[in-house]
C-alpha atoms as a PDB file:
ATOM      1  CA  UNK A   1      79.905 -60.689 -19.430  1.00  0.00           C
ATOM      2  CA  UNK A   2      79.086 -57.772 -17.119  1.00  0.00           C
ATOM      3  CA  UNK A   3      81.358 -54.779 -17.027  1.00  0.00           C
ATOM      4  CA  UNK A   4      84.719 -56.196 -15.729  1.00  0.00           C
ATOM      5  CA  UNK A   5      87.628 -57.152 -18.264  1.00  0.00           C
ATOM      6  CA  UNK A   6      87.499 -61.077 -18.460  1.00  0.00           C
ATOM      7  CA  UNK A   7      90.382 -62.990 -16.803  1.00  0.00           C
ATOM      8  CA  UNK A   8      92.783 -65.169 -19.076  1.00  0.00           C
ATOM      9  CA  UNK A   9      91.392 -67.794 -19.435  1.00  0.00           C
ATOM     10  CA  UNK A  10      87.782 -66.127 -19.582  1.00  0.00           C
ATOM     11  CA  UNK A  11      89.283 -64.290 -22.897  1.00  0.00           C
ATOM     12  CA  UNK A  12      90.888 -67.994 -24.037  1.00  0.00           C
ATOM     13  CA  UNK A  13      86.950 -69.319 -23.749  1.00  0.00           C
ATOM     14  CA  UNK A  14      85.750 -65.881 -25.634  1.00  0.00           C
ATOM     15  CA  UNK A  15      88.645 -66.661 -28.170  1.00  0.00           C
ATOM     16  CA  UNK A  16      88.186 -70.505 -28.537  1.00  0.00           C
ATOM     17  CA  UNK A  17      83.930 -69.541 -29.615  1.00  0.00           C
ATOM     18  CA  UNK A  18      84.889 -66.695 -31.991  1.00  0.00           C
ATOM     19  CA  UNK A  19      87.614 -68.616 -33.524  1.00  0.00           C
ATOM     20  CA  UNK A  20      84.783 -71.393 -33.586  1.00  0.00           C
ATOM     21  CA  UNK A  21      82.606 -68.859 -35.707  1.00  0.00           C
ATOM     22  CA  UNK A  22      85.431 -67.243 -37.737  1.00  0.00           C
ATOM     23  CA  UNK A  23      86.600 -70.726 -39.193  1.00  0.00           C
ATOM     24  CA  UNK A  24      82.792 -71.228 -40.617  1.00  0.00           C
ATOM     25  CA  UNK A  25      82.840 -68.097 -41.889  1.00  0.00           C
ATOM     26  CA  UNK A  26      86.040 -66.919 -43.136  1.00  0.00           C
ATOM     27  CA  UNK A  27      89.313 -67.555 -45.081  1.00  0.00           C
ATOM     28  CA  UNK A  28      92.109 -69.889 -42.776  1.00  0.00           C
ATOM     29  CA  UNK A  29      94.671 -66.551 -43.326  1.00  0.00           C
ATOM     30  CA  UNK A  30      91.976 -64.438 -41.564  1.00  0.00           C
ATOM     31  CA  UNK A  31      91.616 -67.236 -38.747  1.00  0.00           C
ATOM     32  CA  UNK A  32      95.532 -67.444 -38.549  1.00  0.00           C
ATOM     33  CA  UNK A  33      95.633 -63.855 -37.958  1.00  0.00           C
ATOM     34  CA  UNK A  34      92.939 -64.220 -35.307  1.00  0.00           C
ATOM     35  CA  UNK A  35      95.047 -66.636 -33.500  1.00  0.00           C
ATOM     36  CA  UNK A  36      97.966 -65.160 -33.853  1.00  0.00           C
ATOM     37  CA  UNK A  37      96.312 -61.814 -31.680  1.00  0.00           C
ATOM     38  CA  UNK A  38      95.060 -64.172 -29.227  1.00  0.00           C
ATOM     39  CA  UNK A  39      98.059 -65.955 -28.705  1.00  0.00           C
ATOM     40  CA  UNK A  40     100.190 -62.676 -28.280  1.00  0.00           C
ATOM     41  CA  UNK A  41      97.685 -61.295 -25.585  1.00  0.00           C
ATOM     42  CA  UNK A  42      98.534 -64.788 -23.684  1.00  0.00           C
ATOM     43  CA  UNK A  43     101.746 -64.053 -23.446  1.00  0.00           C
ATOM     44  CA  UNK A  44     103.089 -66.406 -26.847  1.00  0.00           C
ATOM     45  CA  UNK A  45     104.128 -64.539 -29.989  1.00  0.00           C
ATOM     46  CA  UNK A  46     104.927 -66.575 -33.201  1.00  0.00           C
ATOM     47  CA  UNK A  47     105.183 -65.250 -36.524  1.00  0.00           C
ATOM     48  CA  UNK A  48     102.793 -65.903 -39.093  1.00  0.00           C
ATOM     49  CA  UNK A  49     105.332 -67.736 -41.534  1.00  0.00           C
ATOM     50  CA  UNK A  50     107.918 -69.239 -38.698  1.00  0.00           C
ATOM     51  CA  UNK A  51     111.417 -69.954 -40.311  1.00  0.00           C
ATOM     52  CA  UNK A  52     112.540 -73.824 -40.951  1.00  0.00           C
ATOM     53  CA  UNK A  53     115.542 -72.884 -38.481  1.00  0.00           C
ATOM     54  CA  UNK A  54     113.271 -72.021 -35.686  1.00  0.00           C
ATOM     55  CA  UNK A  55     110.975 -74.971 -36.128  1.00  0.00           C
ATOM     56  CA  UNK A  56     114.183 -77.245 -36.437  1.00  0.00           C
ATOM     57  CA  UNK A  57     115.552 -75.655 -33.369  1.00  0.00           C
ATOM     58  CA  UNK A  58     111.992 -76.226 -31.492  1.00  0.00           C
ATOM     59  CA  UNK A  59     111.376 -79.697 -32.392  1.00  0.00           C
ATOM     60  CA  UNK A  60     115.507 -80.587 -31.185  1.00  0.00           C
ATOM     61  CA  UNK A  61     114.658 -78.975 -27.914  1.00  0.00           C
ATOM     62  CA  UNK A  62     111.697 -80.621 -27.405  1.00  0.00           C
ATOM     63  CA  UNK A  63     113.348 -83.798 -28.556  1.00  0.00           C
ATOM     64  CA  UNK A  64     115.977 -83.423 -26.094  1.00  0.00           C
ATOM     65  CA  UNK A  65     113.725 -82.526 -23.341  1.00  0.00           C
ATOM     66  CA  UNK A  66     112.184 -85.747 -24.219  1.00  0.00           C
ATOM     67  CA  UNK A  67     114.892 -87.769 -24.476  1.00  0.00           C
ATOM     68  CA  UNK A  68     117.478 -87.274 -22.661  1.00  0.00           C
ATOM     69  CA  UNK A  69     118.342 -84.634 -19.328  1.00  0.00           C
ATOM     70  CA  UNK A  70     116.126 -86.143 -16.689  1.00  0.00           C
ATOM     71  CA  UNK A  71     115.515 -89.333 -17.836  1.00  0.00           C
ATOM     72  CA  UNK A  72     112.726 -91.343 -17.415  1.00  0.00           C
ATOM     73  CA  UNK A  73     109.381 -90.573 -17.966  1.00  0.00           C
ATOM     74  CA  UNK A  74     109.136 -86.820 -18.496  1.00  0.00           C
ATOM     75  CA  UNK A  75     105.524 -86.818 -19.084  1.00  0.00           C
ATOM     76  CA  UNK A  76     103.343 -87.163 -15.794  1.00  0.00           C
ATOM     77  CA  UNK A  77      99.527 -86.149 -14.830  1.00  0.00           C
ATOM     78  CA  UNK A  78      98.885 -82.473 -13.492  1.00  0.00           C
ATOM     79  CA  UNK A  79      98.738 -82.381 -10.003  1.00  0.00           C
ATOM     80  CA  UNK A  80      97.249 -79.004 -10.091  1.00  0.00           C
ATOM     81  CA  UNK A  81      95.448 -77.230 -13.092  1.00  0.00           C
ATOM     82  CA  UNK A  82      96.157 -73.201 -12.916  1.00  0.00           C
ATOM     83  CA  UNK A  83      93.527 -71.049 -15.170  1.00  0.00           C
ATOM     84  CA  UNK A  84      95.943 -68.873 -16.564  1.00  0.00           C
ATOM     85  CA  UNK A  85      98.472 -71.502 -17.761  1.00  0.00           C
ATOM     86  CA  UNK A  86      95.572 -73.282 -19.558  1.00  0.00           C
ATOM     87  CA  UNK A  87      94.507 -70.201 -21.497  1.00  0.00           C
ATOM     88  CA  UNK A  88      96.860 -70.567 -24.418  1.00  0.00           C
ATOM     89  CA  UNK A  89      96.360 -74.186 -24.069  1.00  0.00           C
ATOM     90  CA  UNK A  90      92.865 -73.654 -25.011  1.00  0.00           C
ATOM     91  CA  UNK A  91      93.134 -71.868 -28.079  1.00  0.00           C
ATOM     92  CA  UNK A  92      95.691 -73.898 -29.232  1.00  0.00           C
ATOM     93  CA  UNK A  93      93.277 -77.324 -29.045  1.00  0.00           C
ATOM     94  CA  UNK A  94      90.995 -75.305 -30.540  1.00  0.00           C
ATOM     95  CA  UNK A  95      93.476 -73.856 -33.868  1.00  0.00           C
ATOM     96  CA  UNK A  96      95.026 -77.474 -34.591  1.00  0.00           C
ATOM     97  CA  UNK A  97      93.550 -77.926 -37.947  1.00  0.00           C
ATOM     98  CA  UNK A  98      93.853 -74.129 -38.499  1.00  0.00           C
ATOM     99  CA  UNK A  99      97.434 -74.207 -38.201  1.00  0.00           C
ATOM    100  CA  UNK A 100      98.396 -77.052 -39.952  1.00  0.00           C
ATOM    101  CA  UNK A 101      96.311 -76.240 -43.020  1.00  0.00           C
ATOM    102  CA  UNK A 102      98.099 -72.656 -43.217  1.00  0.00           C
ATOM    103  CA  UNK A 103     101.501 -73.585 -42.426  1.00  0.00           C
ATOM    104  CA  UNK A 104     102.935 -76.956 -40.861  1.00  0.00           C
ATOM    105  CA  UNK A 105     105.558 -74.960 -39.409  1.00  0.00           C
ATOM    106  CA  UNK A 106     103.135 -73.518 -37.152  1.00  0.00           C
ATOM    107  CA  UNK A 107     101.630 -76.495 -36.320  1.00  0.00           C
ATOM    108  CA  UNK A 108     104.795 -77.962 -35.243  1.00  0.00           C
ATOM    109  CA  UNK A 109     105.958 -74.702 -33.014  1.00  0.00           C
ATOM    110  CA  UNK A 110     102.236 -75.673 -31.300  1.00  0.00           C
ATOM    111  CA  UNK A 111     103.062 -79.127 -30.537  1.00  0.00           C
ATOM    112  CA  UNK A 112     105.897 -77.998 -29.112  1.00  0.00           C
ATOM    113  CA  UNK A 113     104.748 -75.620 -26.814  1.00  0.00           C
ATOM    114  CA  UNK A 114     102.095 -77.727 -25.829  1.00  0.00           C
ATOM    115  CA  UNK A 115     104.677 -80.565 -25.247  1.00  0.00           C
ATOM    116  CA  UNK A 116     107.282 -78.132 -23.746  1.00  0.00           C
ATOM    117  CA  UNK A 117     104.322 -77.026 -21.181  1.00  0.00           C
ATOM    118  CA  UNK A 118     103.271 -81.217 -20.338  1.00  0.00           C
ATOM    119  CA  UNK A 119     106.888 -81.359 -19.485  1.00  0.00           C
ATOM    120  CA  UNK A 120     106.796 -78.369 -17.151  1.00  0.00           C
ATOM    121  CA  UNK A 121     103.635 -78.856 -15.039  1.00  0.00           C
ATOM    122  CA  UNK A 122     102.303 -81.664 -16.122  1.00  0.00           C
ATOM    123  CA  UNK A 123      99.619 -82.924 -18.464  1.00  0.00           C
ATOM    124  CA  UNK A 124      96.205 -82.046 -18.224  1.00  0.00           C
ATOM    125  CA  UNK A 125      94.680 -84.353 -21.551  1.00  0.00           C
ATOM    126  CA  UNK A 126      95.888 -85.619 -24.949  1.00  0.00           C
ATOM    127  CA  UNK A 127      98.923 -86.252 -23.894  1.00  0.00           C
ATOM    128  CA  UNK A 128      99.258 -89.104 -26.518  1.00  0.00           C
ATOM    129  CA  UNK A 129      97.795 -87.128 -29.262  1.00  0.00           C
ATOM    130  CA  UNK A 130      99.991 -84.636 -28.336  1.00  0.00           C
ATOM    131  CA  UNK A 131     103.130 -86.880 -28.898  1.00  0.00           C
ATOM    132  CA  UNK A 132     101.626 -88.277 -32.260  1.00  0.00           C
ATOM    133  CA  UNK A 133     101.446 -85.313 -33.435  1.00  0.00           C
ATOM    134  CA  UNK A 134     105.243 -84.637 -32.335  1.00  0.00           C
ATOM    135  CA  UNK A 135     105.769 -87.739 -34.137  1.00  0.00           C
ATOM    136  CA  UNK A 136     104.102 -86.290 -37.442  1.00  0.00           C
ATOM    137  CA  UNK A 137     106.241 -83.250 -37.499  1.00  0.00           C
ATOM    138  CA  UNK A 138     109.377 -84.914 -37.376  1.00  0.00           C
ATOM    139  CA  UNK A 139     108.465 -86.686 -39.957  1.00  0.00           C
ATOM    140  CA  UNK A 140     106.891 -84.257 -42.103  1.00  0.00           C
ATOM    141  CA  UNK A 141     108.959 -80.724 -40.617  1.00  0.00           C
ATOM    142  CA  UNK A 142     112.180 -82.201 -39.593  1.00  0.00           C
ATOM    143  CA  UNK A 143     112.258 -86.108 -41.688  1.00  0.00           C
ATOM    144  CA  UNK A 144     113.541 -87.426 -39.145  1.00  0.00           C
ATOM    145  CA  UNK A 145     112.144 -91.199 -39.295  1.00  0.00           C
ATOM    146  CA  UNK A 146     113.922 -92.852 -36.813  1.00  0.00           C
ATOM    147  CA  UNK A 147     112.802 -90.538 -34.036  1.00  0.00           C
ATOM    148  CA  UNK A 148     109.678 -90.249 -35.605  1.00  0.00           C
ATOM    149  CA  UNK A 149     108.911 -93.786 -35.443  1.00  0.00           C
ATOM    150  CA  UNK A 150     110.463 -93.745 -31.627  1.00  0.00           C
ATOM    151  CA  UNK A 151     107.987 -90.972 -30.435  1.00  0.00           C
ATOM    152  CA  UNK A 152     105.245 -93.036 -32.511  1.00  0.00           C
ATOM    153  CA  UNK A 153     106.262 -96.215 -30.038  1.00  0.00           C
ATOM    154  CA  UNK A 154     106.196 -93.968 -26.998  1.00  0.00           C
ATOM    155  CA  UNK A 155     102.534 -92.476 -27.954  1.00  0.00           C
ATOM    156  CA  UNK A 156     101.411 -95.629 -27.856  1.00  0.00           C
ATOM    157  CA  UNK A 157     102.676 -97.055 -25.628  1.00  0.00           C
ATOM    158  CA  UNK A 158     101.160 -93.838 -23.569  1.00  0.00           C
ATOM    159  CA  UNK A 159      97.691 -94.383 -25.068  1.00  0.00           C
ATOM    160  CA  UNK A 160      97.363 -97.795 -23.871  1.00  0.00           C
ATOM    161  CA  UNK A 161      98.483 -96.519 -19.972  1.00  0.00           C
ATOM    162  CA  UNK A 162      96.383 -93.485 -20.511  1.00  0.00           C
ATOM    163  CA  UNK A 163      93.175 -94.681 -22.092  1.00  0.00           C
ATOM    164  CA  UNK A 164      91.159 -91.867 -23.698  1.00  0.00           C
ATOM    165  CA  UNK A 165      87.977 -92.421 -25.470  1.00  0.00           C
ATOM    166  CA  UNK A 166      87.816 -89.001 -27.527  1.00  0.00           C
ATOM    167  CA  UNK A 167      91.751 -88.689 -28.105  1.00  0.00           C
ATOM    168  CA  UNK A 168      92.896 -92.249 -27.587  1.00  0.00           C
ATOM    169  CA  UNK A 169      91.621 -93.324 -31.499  1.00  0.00           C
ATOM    170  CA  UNK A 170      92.629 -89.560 -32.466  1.00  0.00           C
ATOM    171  CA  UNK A 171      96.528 -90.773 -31.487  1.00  0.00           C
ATOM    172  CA  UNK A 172      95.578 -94.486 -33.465  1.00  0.00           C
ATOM    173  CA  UNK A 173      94.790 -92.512 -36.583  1.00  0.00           C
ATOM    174  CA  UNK A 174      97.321 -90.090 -36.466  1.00  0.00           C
ATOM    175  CA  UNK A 175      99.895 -93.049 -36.198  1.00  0.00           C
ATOM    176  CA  UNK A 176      98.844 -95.292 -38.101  1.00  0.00           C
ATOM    177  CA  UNK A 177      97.219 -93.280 -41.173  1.00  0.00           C
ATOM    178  CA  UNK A 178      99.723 -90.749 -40.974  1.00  0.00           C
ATOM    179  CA  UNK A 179     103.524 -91.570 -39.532  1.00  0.00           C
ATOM    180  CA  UNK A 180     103.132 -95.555 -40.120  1.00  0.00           C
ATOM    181  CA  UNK A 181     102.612 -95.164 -44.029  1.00  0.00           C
ATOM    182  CA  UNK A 182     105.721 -93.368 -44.603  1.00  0.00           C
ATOM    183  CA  UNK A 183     108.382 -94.901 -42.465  1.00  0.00           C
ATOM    184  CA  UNK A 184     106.818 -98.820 -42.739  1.00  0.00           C
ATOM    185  CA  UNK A 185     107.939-100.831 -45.665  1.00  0.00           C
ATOM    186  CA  UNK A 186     105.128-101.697 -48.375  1.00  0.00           C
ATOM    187  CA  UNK A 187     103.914-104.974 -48.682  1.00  0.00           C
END
């Protein structure tokens, strides 16, 4: 880059490659940390060990936001894709895995503010994935199998409207290997 600071999402595409690098080469704490920075220069500050209160509280927003005040289908396509709002939305595809290996907690305050965001302005990609993984941390964060199995339903139902060749068998697996095992009954 030449000698002007970067814009946001310039430093999200800088971020996304070291984090890249630092996850080959280093510990997951010393990645979370790395994300952690990142995130607070976009704007988002979590702590590094979020309480079970907050990531109750953000999955029953969420969940309402979902569910119920508008109605309908909450989740649309972007009509427009703004730079600066994708920035955090970067890194956070990129620190997934990251996350959930250090602390599901995190993980589920991610899928949440990526969720919270789709709502807002609209969704960009994943958008299935996105609401598997929802599904997943109800289960897993908040065992909550009924909705769990409801958002499951809604992914893909979403998956099949919004085919995705990358993501689309991402939000199979997901459901199927990892929220269908737990609330179906064995045979």
């Amino acid at each position: 880059l030449d000698r002007r600071a970067p814009s946001r999402f310039e430093f999200a595409q800088i971020a996304v490659k070291r984090l890249q690098l630092i996850a080959l080469l280093e510990n997951p704490e010393t990645c979370v940390a790395y994300i952690l920075e990142v995130m607070r220069k976009l704007g988002v500050r979590w702590p590094r060990r979020p309480s079970a209160l907050r990531t109750w509280l953000g999955l029953r927003v969420l969940r309402f936001r979902l569910l119920g005040g508008r109605g309908g289908d909450v989740l649309r396509p972007a009509t427009s894709v703004d730079p600066d709002w994708l920035a955090p939305m970067l890194v956070i595809g990129q620190s997934g895995g990251i996350l959930i290996r250090h602390d599901v907690r995190l993980a589920a305050l991610a899928t949440c503010f990526t969720l919270a965001r789709y709502i807002r302005r609209g969704y960009i990609a994943h958008a299935p994935f996105a609401l598997a993984s929802y599904a997943n941390c109800l289960q897993i964060v908040h065992r909550d199998c009924a909705g769990a199995r409801r958002f499951a339903e809604l992914a893909l139902a979403l998956n099949e409207r919004v085919p995705d060749p990358v993501y689309g068998p991402r939000c199979a697996m997901r459901i199927h290997g990892m929220v269908y095992p737990w609330l179906m009954p064995r045979r």
